[in-house]
N, C-alpha and C. Protein backbone atom coordinates (compact mmCIF):
# COMPACT_ATOMS: atom_id res chain seq x y z
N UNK A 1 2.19 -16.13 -25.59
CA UNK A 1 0.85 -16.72 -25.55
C UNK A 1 -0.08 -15.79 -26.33
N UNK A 2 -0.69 -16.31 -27.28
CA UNK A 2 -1.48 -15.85 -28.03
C UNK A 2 -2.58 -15.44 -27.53
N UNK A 3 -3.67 -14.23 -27.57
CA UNK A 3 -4.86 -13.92 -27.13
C UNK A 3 -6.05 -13.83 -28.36
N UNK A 4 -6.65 -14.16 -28.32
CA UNK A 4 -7.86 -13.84 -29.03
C UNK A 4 -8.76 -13.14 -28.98
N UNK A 5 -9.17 -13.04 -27.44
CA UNK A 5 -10.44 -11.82 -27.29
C UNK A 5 -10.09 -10.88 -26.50
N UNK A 6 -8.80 -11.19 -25.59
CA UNK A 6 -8.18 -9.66 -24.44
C UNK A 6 -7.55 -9.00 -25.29
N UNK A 7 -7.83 -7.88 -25.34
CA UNK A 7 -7.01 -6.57 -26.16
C UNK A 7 -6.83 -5.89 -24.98
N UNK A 8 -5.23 -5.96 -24.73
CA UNK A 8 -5.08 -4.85 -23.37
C UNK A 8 -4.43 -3.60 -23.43
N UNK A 9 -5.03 -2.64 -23.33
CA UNK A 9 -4.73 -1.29 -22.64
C UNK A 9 -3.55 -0.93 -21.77
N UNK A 10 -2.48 -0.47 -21.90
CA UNK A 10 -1.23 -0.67 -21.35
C UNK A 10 -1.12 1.05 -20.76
N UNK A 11 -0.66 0.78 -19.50
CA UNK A 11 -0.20 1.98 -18.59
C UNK A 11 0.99 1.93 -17.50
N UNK A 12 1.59 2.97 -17.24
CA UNK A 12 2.70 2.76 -17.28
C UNK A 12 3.21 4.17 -16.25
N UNK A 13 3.93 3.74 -14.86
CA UNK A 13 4.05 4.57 -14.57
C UNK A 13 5.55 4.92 -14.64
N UNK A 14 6.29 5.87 -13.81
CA UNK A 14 7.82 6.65 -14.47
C UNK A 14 8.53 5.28 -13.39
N UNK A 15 8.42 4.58 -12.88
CA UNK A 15 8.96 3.61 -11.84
C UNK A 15 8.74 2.04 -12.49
N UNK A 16 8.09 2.01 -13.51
CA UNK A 16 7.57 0.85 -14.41
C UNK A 16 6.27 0.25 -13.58
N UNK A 17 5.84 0.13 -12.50
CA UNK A 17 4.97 -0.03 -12.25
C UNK A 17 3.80 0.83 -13.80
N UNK A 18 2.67 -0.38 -13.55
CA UNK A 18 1.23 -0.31 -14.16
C UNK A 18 0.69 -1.36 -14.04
N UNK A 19 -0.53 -0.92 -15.36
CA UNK A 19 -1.82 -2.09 -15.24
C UNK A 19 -1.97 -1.98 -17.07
N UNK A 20 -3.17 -2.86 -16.75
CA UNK A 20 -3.06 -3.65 -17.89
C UNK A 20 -4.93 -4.04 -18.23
N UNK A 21 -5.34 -3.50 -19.17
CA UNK A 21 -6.70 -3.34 -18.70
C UNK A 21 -7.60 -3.94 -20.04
N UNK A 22 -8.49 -4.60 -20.12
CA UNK A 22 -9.14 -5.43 -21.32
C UNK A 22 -10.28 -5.43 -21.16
N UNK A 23 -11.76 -5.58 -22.23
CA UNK A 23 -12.44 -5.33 -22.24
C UNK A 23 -13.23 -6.60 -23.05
N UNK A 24 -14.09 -7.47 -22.69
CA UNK A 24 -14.50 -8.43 -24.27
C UNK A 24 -15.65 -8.53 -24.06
N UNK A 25 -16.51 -8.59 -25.43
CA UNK A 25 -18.04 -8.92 -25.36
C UNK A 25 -18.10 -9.90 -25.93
N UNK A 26 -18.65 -11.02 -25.86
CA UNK A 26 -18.95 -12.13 -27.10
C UNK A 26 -20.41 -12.73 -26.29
N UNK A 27 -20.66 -13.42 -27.92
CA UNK A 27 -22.46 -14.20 -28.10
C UNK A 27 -22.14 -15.50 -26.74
N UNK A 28 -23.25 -15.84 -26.09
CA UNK A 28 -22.98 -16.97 -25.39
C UNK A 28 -22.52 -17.95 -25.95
N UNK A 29 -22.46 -18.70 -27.52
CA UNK A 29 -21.35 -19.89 -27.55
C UNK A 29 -20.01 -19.06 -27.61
N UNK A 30 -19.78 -18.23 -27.17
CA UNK A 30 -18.13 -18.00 -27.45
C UNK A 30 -17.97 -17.54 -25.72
N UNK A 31 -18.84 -17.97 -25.06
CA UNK A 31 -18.40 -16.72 -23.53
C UNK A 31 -17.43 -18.57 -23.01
N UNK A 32 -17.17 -19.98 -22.81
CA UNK A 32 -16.66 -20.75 -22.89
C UNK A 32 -15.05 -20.40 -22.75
N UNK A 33 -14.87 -20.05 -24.28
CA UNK A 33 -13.27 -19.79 -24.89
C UNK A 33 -13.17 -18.14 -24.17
N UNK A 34 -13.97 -17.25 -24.38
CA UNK A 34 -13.27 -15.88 -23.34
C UNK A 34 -13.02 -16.90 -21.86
N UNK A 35 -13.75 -17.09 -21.43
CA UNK A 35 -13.20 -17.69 -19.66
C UNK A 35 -12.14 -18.50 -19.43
N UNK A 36 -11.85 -18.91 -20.50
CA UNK A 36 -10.61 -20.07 -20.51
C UNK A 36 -8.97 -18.86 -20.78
N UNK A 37 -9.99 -17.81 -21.53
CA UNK A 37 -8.34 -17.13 -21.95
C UNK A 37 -8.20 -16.21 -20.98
N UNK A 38 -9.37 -15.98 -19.77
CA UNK A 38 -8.49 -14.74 -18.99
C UNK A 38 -8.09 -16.37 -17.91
N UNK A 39 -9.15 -17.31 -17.68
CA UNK A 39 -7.84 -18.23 -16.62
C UNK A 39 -6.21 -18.32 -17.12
N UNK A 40 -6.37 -18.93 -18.42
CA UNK A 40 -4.80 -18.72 -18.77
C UNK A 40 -4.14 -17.50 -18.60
N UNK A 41 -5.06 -15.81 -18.67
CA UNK A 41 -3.69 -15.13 -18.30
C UNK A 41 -3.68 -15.01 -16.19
N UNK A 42 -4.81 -15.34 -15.94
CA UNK A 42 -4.48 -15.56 -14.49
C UNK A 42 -4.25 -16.43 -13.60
N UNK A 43 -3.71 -17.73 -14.34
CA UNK A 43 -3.29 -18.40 -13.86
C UNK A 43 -1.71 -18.68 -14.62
N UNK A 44 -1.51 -17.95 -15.94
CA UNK A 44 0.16 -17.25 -15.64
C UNK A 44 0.67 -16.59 -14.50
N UNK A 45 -0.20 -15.82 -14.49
CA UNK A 45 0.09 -14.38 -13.09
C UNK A 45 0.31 -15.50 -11.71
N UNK A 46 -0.35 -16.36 -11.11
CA UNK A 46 -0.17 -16.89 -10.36
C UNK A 46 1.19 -17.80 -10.71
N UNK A 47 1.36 -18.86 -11.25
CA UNK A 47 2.26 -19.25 -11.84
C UNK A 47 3.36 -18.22 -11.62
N UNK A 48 3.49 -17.74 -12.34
CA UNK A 48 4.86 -16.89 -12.75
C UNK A 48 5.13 -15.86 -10.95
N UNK A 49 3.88 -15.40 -10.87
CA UNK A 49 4.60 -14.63 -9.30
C UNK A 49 3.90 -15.30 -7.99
N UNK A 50 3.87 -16.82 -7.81
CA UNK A 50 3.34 -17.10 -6.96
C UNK A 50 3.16 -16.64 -5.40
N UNK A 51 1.90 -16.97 -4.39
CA UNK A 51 1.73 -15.68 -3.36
C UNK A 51 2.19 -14.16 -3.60
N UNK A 52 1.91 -13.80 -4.68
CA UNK A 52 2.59 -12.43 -4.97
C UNK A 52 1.07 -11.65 -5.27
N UNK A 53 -0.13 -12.44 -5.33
CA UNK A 53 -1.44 -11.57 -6.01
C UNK A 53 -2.11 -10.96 -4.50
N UNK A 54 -1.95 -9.48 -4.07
CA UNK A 54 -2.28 -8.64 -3.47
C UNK A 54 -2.23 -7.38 -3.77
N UNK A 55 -3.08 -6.34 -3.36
CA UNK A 55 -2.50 -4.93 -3.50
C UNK A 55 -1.13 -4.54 -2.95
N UNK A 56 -0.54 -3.77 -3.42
CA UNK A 56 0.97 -3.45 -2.87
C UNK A 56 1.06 -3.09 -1.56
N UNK A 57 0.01 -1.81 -1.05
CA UNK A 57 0.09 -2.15 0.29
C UNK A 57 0.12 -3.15 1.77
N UNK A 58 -0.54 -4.18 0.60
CA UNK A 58 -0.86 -5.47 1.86
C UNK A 58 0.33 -6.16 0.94
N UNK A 59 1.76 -5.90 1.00
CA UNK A 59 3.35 -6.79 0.25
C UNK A 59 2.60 -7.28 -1.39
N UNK A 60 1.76 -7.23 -2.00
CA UNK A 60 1.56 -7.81 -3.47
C UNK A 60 2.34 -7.25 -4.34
N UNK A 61 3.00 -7.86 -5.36
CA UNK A 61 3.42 -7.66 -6.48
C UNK A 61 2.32 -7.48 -7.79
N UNK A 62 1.04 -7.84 -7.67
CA UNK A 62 0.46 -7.45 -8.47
C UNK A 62 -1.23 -7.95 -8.13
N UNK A 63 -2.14 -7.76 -8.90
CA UNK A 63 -3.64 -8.09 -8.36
C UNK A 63 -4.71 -7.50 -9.61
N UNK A 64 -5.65 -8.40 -9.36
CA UNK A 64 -6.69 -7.81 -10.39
C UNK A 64 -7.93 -7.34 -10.32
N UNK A 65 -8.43 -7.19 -11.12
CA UNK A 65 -10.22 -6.70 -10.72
C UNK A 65 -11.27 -7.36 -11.60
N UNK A 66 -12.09 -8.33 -11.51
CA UNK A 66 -12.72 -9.13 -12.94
C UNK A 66 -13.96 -9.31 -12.46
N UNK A 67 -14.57 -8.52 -13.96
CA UNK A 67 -16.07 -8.73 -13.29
C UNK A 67 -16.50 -8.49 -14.62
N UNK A 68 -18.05 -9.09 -15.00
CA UNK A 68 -18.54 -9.52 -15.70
C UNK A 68 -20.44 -8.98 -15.90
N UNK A 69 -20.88 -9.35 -17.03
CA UNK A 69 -22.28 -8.43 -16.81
C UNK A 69 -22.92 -9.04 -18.71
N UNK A 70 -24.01 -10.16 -18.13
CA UNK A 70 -24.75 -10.55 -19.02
C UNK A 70 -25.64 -9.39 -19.77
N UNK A 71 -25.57 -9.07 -20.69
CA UNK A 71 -26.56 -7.99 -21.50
C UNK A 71 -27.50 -8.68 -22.73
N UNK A 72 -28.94 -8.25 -21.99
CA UNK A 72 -29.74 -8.67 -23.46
C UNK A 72 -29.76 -7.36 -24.94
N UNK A 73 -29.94 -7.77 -26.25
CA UNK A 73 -29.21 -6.86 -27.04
C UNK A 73 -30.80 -7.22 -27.55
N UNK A 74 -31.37 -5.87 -28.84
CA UNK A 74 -32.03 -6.47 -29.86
C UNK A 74 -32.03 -5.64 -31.11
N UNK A 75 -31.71 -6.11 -32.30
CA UNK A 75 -30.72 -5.83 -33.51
C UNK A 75 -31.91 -4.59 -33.93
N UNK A 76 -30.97 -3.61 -34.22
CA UNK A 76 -31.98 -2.37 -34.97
C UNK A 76 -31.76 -2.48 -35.74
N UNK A 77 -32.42 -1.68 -37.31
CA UNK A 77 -31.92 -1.22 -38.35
C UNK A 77 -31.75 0.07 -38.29
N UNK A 78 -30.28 0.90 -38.92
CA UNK A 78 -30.10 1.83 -38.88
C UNK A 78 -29.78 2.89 -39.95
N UNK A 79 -29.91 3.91 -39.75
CA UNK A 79 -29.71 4.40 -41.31
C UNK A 79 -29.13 6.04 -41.37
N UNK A 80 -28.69 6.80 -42.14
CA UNK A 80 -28.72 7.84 -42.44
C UNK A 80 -29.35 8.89 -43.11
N UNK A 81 -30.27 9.99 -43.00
CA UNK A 81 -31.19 10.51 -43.75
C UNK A 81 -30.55 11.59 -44.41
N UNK A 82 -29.66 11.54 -45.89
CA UNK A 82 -28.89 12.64 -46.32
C UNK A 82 -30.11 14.13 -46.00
N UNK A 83 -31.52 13.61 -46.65
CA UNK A 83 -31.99 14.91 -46.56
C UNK A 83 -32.25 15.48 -45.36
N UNK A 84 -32.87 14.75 -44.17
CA UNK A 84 -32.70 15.61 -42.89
C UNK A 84 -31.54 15.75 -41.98
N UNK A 85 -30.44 15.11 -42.11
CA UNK A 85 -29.43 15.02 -41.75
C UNK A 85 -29.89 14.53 -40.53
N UNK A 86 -30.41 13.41 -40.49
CA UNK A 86 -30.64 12.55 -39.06
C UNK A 86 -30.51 10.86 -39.34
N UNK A 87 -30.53 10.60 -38.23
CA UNK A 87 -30.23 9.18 -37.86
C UNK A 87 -31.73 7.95 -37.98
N UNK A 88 -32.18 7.29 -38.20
CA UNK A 88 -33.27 6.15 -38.24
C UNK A 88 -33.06 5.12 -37.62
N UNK A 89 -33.64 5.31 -36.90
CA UNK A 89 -33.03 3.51 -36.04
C UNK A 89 -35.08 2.85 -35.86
N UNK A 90 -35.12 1.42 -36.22
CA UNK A 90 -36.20 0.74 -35.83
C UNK A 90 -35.88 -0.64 -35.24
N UNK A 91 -36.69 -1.29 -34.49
CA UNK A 91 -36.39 -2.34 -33.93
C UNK A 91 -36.37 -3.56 -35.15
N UNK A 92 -35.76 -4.71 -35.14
CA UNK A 92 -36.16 -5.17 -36.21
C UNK A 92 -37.12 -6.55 -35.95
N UNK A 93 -37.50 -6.56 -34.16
CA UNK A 93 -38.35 -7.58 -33.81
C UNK A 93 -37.84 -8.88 -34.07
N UNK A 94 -36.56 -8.79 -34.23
CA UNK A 94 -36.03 -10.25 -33.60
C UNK A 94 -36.23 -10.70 -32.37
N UNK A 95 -35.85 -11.33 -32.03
CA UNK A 95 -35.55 -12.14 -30.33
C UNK A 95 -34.26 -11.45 -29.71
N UNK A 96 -34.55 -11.52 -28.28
CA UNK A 96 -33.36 -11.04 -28.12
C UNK A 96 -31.89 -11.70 -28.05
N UNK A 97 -30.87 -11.14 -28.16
CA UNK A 97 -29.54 -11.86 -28.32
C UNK A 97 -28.77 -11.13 -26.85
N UNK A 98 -28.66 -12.44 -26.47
CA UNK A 98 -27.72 -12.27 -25.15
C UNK A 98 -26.07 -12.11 -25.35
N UNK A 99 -25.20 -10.90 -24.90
CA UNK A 99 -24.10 -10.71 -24.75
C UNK A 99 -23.43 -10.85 -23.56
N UNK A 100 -21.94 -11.55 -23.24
CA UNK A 100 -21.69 -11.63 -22.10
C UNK A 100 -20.34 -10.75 -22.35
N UNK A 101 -20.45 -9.63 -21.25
CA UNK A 101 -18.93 -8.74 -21.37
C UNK A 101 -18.19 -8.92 -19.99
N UNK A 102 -17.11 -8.78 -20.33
CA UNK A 102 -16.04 -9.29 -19.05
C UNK A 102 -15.05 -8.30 -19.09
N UNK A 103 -14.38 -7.59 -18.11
CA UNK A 103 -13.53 -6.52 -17.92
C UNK A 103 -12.58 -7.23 -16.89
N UNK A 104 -11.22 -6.90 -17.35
CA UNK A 104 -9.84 -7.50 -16.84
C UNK A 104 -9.11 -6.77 -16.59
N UNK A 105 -9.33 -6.07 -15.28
CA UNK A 105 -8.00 -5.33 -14.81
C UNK A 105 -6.90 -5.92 -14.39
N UNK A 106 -5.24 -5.97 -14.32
CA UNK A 106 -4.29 -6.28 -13.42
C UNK A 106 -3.09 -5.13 -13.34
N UNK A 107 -2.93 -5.08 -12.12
CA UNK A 107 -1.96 -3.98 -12.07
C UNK A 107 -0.78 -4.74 -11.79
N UNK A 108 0.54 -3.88 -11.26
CA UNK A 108 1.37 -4.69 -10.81
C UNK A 108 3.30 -4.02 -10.95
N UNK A 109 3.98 -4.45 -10.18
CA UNK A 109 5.06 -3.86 -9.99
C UNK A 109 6.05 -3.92 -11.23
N UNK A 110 7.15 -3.36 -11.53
CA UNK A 110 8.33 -3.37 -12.47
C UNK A 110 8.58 -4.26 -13.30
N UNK A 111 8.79 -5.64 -12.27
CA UNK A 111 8.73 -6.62 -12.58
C UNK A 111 8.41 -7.53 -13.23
N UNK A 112 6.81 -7.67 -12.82
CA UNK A 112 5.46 -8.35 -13.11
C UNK A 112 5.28 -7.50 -14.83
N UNK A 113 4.91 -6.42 -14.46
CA UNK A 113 4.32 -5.71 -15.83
C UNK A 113 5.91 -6.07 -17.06
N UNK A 114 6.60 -5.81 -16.39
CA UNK A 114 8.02 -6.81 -17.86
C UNK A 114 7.41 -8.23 -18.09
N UNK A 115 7.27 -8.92 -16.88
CA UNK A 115 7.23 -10.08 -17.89
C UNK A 115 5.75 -10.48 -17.88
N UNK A 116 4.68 -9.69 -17.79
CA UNK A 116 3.20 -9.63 -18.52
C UNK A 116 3.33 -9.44 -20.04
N UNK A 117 4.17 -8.30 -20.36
CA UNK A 117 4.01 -7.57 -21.62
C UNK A 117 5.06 -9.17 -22.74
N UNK A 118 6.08 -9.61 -22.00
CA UNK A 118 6.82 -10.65 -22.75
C UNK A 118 5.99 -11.68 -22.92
N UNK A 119 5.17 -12.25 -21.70
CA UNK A 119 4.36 -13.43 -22.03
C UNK A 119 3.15 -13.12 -22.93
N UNK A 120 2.84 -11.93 -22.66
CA UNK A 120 1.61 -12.16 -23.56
C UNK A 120 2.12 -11.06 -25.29
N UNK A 121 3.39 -10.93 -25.25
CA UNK A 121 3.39 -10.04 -26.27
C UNK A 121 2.81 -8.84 -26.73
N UNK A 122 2.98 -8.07 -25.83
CA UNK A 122 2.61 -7.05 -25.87
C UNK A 122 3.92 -5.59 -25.94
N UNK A 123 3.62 -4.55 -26.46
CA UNK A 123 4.25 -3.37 -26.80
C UNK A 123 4.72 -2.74 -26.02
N UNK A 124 5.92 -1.94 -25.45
CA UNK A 124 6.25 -1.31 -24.39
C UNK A 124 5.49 0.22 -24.76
């Protein structure tokens, strides 16, 4: 399964247990298609290890953490000053532009993290 906006972070412990960790910002017409691609990878995870999404201590095979955080942005111009060797930044009095970022943790046993990394193609 192809991803477009999760780029995941792969960890890995000496027992194969890990997690699996992603990060995405996009403009509000694109926050739509991010929400659709972490349901598809968490509703693989369900799918594929059904009643299995808990922390390990309470019997889970695997579980996640997803949380999200609207940011207003407003575009600077920026620059380099060869002669003072400093930085220029000014506002450029646009409007502001709203970003929506979403963070995707899932951890998960031997198992799970093999066939995370197969379904979604990812690197050992």
């Amino acid at each position: 399964m192809d991803l477009q906006f999760l780029d995941f972070d792969c960890g890995e412990e000496a027992d194969g247990d890990g997690s699996f960790d992603a990060l995405a910002s996009v403009a509000a017409p694109r926050l739509a298609a991010l929400h659709a691609e972490i349901a598809r990878v968490l509703g693989w995870a369900h799918d594929a290890f059904p009643g299995a999404c808990a922390p390990p201590e309470d019997g889970g095979t695997w579980h996640y953490d997803l949380a999200g955080r609207r940011e207003t942005t407003v575009e600077q111009r920026i620059a380099f000053d060869p002669a003072t060797g400093r930085i220029a930044a000014e506002d450029t009095g646009a409007a502001p532009g709203v970003r929506h970022t979403v963070s995707l943790s899932i951890a998960g046993n031997a198992a799970f993290c093999a066939a995370f990394r197969d379904a979604f193609g990812l690197a050992d």
